[in-house]
N, C-alpha and C. Protein backbone atom coordinates (compact mmCIF):
# COMPACT_ATOMS: atom_id res chain seq x y z
N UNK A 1 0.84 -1.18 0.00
CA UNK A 1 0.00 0.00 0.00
C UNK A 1 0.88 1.25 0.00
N UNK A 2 0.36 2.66 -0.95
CA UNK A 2 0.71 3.93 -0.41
C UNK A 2 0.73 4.14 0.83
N UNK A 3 1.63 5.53 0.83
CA UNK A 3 1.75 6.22 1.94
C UNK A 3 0.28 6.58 1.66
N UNK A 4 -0.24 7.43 0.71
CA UNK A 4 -1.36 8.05 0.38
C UNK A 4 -2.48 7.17 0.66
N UNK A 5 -2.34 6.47 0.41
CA UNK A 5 -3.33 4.96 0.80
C UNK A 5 -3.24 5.27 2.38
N UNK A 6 -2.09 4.94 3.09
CA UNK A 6 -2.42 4.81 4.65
C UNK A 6 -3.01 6.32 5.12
N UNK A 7 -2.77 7.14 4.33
CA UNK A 7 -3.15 8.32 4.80
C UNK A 7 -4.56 8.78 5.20
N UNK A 8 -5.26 8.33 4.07
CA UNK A 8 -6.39 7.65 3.76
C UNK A 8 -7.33 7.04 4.89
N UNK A 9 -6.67 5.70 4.97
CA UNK A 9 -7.83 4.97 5.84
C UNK A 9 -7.28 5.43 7.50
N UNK A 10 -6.30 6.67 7.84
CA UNK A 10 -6.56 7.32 8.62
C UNK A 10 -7.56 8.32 8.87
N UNK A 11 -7.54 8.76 8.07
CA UNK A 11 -8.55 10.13 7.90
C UNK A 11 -10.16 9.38 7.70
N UNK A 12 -10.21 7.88 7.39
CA UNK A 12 -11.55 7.52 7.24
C UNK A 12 -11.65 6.76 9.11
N UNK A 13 -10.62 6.49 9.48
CA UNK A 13 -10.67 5.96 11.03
C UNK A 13 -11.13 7.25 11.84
N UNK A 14 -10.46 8.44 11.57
CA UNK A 14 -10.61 9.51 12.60
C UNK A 14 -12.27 9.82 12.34
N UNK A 15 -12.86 10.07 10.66
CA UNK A 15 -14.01 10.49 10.73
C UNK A 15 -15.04 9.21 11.05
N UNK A 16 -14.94 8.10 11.21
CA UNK A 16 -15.57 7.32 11.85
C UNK A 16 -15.58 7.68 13.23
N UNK A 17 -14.57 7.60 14.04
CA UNK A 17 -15.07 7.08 15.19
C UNK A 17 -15.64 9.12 15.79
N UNK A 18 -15.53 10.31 14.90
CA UNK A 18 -16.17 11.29 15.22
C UNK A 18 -17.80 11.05 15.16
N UNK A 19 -17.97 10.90 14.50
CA UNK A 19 -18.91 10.41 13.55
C UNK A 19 -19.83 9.49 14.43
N UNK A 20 -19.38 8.43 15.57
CA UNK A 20 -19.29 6.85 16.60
C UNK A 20 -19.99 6.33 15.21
N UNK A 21 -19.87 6.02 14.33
CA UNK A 21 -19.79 5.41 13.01
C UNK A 21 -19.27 3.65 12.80
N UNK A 22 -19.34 3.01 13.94
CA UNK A 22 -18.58 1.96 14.52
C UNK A 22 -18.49 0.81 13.35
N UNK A 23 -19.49 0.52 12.49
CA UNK A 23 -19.10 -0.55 11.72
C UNK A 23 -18.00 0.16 11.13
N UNK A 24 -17.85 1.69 10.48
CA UNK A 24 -16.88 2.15 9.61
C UNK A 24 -15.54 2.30 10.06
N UNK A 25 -15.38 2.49 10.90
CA UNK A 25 -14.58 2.55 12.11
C UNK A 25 -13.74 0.86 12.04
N UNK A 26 -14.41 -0.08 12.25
CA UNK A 26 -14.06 -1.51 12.44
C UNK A 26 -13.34 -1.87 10.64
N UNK A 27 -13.94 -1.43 9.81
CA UNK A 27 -13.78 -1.46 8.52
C UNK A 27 -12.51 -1.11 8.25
N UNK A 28 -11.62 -0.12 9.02
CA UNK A 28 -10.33 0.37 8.63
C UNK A 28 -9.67 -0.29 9.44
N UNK A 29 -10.03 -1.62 10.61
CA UNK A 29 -9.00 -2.37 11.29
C UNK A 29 -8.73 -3.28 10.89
N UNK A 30 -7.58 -4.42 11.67
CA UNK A 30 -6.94 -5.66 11.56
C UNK A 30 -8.42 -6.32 12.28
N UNK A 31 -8.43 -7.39 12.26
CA UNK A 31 -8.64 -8.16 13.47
C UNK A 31 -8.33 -8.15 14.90
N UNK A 32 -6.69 -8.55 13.98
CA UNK A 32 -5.74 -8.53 14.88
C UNK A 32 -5.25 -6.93 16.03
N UNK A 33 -5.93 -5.93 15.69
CA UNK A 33 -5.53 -4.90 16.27
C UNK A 33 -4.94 -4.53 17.25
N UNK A 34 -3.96 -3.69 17.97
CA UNK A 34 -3.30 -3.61 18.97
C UNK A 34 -3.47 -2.35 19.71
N UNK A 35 -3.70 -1.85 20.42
CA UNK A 35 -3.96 -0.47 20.71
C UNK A 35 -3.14 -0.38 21.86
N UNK A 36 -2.48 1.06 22.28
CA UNK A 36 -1.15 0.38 22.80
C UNK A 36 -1.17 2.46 23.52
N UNK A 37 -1.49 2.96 24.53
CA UNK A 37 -1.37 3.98 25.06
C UNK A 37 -0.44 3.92 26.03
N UNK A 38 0.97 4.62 26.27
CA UNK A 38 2.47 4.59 26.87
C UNK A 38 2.03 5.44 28.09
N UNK A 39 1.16 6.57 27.65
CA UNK A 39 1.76 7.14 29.40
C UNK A 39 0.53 7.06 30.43
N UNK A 40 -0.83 5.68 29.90
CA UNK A 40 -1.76 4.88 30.96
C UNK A 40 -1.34 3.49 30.95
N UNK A 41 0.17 3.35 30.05
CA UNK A 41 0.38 2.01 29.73
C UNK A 41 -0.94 0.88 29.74
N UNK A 42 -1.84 1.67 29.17
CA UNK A 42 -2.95 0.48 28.51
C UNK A 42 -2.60 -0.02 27.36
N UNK A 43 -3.57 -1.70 27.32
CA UNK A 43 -2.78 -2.47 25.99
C UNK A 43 -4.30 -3.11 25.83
N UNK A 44 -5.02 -2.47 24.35
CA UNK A 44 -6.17 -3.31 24.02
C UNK A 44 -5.84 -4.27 23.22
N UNK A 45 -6.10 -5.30 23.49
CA UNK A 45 -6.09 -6.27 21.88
C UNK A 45 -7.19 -6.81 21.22
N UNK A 46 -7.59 -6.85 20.02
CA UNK A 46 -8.29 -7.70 19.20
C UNK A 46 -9.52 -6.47 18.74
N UNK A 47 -9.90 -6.29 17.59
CA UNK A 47 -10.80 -5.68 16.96
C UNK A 47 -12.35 -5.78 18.08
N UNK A 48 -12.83 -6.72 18.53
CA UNK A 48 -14.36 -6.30 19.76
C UNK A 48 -13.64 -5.98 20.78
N UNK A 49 -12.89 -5.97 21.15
CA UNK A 49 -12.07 -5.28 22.35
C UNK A 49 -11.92 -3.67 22.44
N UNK A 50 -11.20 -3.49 20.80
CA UNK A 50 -11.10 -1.83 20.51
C UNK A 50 -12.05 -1.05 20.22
N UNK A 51 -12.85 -1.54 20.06
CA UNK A 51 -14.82 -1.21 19.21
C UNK A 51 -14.93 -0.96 21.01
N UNK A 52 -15.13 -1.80 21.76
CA UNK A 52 -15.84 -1.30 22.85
C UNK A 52 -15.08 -0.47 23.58
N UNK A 53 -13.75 -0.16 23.81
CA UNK A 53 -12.89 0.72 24.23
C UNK A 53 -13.19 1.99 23.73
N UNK A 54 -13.33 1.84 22.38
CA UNK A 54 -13.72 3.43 22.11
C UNK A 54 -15.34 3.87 22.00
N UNK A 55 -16.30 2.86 22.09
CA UNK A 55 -17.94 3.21 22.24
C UNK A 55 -18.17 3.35 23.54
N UNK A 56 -17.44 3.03 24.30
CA UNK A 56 -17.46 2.88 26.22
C UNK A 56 -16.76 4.83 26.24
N UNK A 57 -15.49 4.91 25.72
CA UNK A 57 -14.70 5.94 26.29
C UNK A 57 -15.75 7.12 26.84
N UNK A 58 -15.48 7.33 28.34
CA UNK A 58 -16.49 8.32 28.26
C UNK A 58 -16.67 9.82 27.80
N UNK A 59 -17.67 10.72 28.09
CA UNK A 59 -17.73 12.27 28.00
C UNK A 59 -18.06 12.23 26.11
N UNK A 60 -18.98 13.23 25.89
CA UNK A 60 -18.64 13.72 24.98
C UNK A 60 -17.83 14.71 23.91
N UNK A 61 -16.42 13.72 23.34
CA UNK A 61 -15.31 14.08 23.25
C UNK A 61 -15.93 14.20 21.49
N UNK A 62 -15.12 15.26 20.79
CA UNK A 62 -14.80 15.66 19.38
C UNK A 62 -13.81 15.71 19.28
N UNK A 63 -13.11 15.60 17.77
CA UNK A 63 -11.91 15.52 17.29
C UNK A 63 -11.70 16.04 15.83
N UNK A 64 -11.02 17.08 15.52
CA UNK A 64 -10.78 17.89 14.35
C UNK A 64 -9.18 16.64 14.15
N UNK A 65 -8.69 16.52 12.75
CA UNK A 65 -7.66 16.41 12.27
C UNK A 65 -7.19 17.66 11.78
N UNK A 66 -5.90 17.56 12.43
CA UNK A 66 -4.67 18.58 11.94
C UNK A 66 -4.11 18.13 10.84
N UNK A 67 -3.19 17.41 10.94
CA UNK A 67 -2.22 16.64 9.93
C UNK A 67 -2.64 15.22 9.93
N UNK A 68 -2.32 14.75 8.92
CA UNK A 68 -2.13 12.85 8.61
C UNK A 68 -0.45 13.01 8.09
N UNK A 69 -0.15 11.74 8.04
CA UNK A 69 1.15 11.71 7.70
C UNK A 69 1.74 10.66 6.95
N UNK A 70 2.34 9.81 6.05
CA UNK A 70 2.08 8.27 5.86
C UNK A 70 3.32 7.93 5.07
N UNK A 71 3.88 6.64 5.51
CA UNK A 71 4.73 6.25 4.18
C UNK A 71 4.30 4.51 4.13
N UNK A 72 5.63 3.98 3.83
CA UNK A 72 5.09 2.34 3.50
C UNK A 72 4.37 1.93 4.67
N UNK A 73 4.25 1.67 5.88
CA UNK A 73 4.25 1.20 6.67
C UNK A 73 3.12 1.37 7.31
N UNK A 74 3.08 2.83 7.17
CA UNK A 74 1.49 2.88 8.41
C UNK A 74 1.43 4.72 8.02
N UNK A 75 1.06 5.41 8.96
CA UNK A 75 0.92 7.04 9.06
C UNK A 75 1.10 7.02 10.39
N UNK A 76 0.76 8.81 10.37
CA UNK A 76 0.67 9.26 12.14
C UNK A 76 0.00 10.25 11.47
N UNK A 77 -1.08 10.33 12.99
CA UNK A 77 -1.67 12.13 13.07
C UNK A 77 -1.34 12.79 14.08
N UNK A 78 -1.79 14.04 13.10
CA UNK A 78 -1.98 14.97 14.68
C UNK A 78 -3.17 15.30 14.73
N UNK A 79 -4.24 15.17 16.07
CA UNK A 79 -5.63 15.75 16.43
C UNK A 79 -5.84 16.39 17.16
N UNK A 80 -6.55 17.04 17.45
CA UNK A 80 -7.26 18.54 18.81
C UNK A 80 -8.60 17.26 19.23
N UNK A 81 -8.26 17.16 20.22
CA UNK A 81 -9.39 16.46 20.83
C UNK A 81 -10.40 17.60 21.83
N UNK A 82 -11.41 17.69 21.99
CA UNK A 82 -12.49 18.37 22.91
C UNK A 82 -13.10 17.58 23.55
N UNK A 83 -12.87 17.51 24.68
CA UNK A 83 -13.57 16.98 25.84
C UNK A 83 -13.97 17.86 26.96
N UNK A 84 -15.29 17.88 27.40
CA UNK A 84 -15.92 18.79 28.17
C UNK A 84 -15.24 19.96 28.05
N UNK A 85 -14.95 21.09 27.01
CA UNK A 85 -14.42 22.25 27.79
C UNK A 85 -12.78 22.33 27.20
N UNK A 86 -12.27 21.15 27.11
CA UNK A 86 -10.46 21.46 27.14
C UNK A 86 -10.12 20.51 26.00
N UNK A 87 -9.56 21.23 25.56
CA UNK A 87 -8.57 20.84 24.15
C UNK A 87 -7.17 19.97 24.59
N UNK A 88 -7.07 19.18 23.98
CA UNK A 88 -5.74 18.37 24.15
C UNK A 88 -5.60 17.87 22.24
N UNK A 89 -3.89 17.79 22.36
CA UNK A 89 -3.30 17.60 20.96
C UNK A 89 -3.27 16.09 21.47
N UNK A 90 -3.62 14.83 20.41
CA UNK A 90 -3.29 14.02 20.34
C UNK A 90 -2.39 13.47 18.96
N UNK A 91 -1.17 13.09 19.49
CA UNK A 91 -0.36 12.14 18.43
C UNK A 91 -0.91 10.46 18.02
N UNK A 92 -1.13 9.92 17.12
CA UNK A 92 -1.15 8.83 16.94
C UNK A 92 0.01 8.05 16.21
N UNK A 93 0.40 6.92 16.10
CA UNK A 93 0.89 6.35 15.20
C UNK A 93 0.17 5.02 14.56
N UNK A 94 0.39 4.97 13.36
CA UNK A 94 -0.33 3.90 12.65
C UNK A 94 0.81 2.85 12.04
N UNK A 95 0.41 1.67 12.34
CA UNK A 95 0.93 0.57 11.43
C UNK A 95 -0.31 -0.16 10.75
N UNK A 96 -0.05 -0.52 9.37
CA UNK A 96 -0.79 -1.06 8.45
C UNK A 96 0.06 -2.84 8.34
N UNK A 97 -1.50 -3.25 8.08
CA UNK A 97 -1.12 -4.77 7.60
C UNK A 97 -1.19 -4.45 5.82
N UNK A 98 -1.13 -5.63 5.36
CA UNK A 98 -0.81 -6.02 3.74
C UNK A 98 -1.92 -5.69 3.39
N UNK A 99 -3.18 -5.87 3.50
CA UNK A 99 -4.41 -5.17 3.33
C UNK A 99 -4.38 -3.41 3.36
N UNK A 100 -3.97 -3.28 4.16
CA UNK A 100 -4.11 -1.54 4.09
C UNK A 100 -5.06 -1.04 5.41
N UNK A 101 -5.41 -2.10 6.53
CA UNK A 101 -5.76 -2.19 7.89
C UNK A 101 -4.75 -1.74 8.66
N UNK A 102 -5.35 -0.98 9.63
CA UNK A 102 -4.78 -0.56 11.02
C UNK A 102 -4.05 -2.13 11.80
N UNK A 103 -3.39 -2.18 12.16
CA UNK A 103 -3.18 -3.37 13.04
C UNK A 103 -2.44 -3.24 14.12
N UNK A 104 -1.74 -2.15 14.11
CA UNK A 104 -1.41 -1.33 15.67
C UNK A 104 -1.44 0.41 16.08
N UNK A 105 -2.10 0.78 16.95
CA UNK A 105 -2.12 2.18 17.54
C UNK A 105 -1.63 2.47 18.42
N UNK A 106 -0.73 3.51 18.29
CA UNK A 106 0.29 3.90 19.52
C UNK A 106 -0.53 5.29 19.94
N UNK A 107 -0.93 5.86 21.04
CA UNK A 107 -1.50 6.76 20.80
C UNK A 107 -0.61 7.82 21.81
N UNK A 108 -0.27 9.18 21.85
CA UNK A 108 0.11 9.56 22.41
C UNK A 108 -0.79 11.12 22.85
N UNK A 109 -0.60 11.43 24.36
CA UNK A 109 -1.46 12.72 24.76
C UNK A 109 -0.74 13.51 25.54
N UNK A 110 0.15 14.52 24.57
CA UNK A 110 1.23 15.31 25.12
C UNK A 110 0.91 16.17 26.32
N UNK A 111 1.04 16.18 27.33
CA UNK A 111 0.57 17.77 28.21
C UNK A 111 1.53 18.48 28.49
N UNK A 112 0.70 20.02 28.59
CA UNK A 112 1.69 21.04 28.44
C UNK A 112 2.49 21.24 30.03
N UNK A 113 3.49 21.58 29.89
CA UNK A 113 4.80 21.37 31.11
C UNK A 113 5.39 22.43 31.00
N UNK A 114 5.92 23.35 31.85
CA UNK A 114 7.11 24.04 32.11
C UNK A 114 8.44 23.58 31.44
N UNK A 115 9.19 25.09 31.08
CA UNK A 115 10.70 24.53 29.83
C UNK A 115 11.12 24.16 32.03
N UNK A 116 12.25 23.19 31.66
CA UNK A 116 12.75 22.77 32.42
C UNK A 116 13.88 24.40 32.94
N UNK A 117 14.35 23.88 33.92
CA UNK A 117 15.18 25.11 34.66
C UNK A 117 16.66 24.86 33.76
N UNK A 118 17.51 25.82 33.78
CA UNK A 118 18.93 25.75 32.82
C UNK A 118 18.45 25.31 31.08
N UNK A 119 17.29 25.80 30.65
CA UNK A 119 17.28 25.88 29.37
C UNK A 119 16.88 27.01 28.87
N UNK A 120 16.75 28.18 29.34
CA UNK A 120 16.37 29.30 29.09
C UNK A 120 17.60 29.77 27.84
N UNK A 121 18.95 29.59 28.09
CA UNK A 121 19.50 29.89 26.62
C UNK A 121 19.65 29.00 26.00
N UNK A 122 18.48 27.92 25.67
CA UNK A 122 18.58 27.20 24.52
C UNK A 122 17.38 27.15 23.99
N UNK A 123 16.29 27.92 24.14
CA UNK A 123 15.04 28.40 23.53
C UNK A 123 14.06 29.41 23.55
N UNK A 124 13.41 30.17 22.93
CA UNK A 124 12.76 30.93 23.11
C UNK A 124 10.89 30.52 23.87
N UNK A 125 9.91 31.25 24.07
CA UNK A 125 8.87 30.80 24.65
C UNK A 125 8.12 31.84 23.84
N UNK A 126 7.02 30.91 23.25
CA UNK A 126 5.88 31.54 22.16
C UNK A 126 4.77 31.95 23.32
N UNK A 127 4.10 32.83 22.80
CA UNK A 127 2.89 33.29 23.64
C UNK A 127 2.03 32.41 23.32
């Protein structure tokens, strides 16, 4: 598959599950799926596992796409998620099977932090 291809059945995953569009949503996975969040170190596995992980997730959350991104392998985005009130950037990463299916999600949810102390002359600070 394209990069353009994976790019693709990202942008059809994100407007599914905006959408809770769930068969369409399931349509851009593996079976085999892996869903894989580092800083709740949660680990979903298997396609009815990830369907109910994300029809369960609570609050009513929205999600604009920023960027998609893609080469052989899989893509990444970037999203503005809205949940009650507060915006958070989410990173994803995508790996694709031979089909052109999702078959692992790394998801990442940066929060904003203070520049550390002794880096003040090695960057500036945007308003």
């Amino acid at each position: 598959m394209s990069s353009d291809q994976h790019c693709e059945t990202v942008r059809r995953y994100w407007a599914a599950a905006e959408a809770r569009d769930w068969e369409s949503f399931a349509a851009t996975l593996s079976p085999d799926v892996v869903y894989r969040c580092p800083q709740t170190r949660e680990v979903v596995r298997g396609l009815d596992a990830y369907l109910r992980f994300n029809r369960e997730y609570p609050g009513d959350w929205h999600l604009d796409i920023d960027r998609v991104l893609g080469d052989e392998e899989g893509a990444m985005s970037r999203t503005t998620f809205t949940v009650g009130g507060e915006e958070m950037t989410g990173l994803c990463l995508f790996r694709m099977d031979a089909e052109g299916r999702i078959v692992a999600v790394e998801d990442w949810w940066p929060a904003p932090y203070e520049r550390p102390a002794g880096r003040a002359h090695l960057s500036e600070l945007q308003d």
